[in-house]
C-alpha atoms as a PDB file:
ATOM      1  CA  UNK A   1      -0.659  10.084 -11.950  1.00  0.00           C
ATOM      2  CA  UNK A   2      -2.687   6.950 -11.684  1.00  0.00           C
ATOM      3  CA  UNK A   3      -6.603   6.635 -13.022  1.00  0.00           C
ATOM      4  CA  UNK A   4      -8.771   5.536 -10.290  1.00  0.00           C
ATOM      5  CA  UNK A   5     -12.514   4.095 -10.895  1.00  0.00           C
ATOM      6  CA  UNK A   6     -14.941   5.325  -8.994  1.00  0.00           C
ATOM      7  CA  UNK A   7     -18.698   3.286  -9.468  1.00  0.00           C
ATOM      8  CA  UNK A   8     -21.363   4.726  -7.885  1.00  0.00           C
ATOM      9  CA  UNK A   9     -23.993   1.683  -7.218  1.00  0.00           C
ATOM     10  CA  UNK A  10     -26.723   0.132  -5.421  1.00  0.00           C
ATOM     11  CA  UNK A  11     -25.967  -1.304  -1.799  1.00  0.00           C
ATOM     12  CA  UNK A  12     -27.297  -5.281  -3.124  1.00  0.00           C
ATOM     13  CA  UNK A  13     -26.155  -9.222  -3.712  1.00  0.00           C
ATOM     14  CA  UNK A  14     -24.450  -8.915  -7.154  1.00  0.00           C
ATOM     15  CA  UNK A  15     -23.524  -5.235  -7.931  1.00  0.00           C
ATOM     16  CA  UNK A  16     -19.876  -6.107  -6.741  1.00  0.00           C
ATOM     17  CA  UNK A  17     -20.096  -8.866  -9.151  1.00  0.00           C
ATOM     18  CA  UNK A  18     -21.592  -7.579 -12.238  1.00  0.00           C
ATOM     19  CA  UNK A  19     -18.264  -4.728 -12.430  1.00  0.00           C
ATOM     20  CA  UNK A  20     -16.056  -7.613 -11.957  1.00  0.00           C
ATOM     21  CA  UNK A  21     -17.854  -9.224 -14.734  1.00  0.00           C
ATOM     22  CA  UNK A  22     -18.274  -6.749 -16.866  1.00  0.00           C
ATOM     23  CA  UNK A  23     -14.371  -5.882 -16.570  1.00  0.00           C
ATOM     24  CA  UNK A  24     -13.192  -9.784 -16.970  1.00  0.00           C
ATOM     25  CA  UNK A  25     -15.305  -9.882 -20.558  1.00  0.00           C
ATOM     26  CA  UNK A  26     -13.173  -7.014 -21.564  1.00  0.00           C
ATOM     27  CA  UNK A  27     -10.128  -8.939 -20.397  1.00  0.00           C
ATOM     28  CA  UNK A  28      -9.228  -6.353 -17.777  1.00  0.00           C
ATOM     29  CA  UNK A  29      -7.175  -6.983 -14.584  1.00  0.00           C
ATOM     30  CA  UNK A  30      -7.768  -5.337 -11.245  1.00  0.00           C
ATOM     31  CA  UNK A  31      -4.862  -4.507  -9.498  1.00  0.00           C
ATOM     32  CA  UNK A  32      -6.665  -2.666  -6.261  1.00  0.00           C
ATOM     33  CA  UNK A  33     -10.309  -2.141  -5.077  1.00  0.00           C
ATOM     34  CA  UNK A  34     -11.715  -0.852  -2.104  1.00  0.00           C
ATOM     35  CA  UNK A  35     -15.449  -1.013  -1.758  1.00  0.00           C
ATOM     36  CA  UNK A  36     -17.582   1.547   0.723  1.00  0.00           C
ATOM     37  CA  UNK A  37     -20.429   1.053   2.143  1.00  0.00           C
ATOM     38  CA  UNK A  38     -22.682   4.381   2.518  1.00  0.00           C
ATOM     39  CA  UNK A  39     -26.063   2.890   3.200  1.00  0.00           C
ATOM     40  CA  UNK A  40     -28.574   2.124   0.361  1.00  0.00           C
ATOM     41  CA  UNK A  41     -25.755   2.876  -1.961  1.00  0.00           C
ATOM     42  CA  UNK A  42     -21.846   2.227  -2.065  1.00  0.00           C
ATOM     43  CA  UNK A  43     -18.751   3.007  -3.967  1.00  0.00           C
ATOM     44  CA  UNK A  44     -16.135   0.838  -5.242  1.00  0.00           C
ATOM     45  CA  UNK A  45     -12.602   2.049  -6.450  1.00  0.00           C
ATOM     46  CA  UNK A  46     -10.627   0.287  -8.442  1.00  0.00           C
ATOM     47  CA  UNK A  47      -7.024   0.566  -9.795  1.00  0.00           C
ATOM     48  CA  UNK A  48      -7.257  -1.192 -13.368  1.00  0.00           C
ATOM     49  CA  UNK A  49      -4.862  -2.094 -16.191  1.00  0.00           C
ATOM     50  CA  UNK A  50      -6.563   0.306 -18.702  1.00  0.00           C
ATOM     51  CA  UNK A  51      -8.757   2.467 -16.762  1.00  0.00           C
ATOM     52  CA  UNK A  52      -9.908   4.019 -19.861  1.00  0.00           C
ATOM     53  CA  UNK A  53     -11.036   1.175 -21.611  1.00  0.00           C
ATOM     54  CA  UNK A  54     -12.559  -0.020 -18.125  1.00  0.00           C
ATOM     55  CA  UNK A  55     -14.451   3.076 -17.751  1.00  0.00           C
ATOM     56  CA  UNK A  56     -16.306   2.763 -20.810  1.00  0.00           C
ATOM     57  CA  UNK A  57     -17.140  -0.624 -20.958  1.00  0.00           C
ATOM     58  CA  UNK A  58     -18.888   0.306 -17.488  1.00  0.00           C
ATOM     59  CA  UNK A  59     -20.780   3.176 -18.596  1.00  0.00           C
ATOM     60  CA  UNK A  60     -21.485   1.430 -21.534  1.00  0.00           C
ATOM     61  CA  UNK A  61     -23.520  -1.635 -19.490  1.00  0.00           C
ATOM     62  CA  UNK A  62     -25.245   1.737 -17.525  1.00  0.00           C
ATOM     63  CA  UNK A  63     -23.059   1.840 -14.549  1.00  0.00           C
ATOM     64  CA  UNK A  64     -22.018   5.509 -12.994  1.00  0.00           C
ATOM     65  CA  UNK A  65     -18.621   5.331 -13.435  1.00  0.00           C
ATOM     66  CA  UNK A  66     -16.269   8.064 -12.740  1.00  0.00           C
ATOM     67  CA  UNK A  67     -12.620   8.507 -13.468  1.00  0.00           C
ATOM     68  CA  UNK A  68      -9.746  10.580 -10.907  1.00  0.00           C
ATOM     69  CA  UNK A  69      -6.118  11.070 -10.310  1.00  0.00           C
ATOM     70  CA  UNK A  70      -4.766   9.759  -7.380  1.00  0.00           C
ATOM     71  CA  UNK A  71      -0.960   8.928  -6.300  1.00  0.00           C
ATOM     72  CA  UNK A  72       0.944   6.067  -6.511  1.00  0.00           C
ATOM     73  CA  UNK A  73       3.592   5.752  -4.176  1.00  0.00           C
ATOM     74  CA  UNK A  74       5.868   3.128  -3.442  1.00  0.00           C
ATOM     75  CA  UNK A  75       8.486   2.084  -1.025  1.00  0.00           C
ATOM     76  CA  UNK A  76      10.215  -1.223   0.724  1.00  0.00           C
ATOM     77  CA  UNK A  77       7.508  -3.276   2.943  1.00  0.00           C
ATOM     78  CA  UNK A  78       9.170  -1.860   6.625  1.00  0.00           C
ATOM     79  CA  UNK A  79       7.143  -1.530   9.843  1.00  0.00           C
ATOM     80  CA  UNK A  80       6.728   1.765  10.606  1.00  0.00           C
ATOM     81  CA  UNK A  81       6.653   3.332   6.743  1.00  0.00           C
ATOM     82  CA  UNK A  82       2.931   4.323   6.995  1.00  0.00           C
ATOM     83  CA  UNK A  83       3.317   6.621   9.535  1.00  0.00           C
ATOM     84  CA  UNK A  84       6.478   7.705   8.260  1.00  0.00           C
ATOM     85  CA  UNK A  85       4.820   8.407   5.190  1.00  0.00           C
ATOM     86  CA  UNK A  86       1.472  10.519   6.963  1.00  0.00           C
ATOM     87  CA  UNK A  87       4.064  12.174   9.272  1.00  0.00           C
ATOM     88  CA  UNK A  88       5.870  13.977   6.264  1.00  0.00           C
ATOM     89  CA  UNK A  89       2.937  14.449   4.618  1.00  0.00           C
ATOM     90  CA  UNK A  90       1.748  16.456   7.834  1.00  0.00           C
ATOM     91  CA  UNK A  91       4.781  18.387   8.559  1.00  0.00           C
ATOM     92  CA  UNK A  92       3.599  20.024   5.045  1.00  0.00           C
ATOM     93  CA  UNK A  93       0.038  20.600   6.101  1.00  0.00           C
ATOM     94  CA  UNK A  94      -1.008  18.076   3.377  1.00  0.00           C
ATOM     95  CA  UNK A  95      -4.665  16.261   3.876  1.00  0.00           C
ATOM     96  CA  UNK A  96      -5.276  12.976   2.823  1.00  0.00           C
ATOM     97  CA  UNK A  97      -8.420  12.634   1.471  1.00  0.00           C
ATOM     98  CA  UNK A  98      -8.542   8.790   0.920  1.00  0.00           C
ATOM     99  CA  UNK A  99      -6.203   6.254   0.688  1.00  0.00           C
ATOM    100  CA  UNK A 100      -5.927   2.426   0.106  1.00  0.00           C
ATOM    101  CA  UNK A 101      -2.700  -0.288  -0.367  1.00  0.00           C
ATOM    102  CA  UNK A 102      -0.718  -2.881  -0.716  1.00  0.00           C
ATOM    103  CA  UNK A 103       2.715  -4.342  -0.036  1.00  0.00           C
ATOM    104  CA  UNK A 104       3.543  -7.001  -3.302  1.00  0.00           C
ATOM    105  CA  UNK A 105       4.472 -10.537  -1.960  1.00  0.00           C
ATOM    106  CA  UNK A 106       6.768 -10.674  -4.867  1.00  0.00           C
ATOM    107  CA  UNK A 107       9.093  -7.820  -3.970  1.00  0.00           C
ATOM    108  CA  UNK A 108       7.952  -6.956  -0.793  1.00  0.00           C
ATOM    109  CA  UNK A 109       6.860  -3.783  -2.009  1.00  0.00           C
ATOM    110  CA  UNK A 110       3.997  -1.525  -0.555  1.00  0.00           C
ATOM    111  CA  UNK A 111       2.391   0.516  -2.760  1.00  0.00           C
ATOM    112  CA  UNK A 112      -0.419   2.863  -1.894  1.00  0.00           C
ATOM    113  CA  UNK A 113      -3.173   5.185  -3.759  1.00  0.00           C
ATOM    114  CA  UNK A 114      -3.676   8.697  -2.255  1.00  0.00           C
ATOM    115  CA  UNK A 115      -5.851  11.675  -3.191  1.00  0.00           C
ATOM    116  CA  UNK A 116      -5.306  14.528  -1.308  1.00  0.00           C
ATOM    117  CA  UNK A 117      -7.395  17.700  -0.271  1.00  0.00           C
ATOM    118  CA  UNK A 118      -4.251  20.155  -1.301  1.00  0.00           C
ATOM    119  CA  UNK A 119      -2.311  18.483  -3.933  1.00  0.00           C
ATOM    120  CA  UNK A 120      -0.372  22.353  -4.862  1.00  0.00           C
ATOM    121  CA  UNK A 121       0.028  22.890  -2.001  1.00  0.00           C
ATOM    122  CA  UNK A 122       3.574  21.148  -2.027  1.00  0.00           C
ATOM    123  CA  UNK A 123       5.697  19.010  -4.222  1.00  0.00           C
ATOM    124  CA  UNK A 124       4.598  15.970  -3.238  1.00  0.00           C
ATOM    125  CA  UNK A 125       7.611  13.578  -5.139  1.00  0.00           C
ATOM    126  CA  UNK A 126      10.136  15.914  -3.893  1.00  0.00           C
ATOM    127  CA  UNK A 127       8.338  15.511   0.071  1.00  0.00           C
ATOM    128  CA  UNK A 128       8.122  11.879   0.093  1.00  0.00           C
ATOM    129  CA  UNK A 129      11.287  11.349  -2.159  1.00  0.00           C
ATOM    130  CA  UNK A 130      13.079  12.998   1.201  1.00  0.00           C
ATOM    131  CA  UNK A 131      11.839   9.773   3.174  1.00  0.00           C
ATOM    132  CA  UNK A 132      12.905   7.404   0.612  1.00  0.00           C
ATOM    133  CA  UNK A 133       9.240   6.799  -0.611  1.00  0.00           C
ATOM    134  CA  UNK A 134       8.793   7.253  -4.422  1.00  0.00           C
ATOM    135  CA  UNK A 135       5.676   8.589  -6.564  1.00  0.00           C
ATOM    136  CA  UNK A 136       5.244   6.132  -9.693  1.00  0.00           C
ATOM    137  CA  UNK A 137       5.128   7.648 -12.948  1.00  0.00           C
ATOM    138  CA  UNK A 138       1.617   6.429 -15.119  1.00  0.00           C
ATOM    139  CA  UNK A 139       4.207   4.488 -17.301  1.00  0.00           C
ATOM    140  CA  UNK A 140       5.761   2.648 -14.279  1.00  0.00           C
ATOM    141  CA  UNK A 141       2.824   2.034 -13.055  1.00  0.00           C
ATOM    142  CA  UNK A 142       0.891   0.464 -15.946  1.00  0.00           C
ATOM    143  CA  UNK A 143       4.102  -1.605 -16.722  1.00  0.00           C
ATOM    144  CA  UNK A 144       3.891  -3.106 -13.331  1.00  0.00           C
END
């Protein structure tokens, strides 16, 4: 599964800018973010080369910094393939918790990051695999 980045900061001119920072000195590369706004405070994810080394070089420099599991999945840039996607997904019952994406303008790929409320509940490679969407493997992913 992929490593998301969850920082937990203040809602102010430069926060967004001191991760970035702090993650180009390290020479890491962000591949996603999505930043939320909840008031005083916000939360930015991030999809990173090494997630690892990015989470510690942000705790390190005092930023709350947590690290999850989310999905990677991946199909052919087609209208329609989000809701194809959520539509299989919901014929299992399956909750999506959050969700953010992509589509590559080099392959015309999309690729999207889910968490889910009830991962067990079903095989998700084996559900989406039946719509022709595919679940990236950490390796395939990092090697992107």
């Amino acid at each position: 599964m992929a490593k998301q980045l969850t920082i937990f900061m203040e809602n102010r001119p430069g926060r967004v800018n001191s991760v970035c920072g702090i993650l180009q000195e390290q020479g890491l590369n962000i591949w996603a973010f999505t930043i939320q706004d909840r008031g005083d405070f916000g939360l930015m994810k991030l999809i990173v080369d090494k997630p690892d080394k990015a989470q510690l070089a942000l705790v390190d420099r005092g930023l709350a910094c947590a690290v999850k599991e989310v999905l990677a999945i991946t199909a052919p840039d087609k209208p329609g393939n989000l809701d194809r996607l959520t539509s299989a997904l919901l014929q299992k019952n399956v909750n999506i918790k959050d969700t953010y994406g992509f589509v590559s303008p080099t392959d015309r790929q999309g690729l999207c990051f889910l968490e889910f409320e009830n991962p067990d509940a079903v095989d998700i490679a084996e559900l989406v695999g039946a719509f022709d969407f595919r679940v990236l493997s950490n390796e395939e992913l990092y090697e992107l």
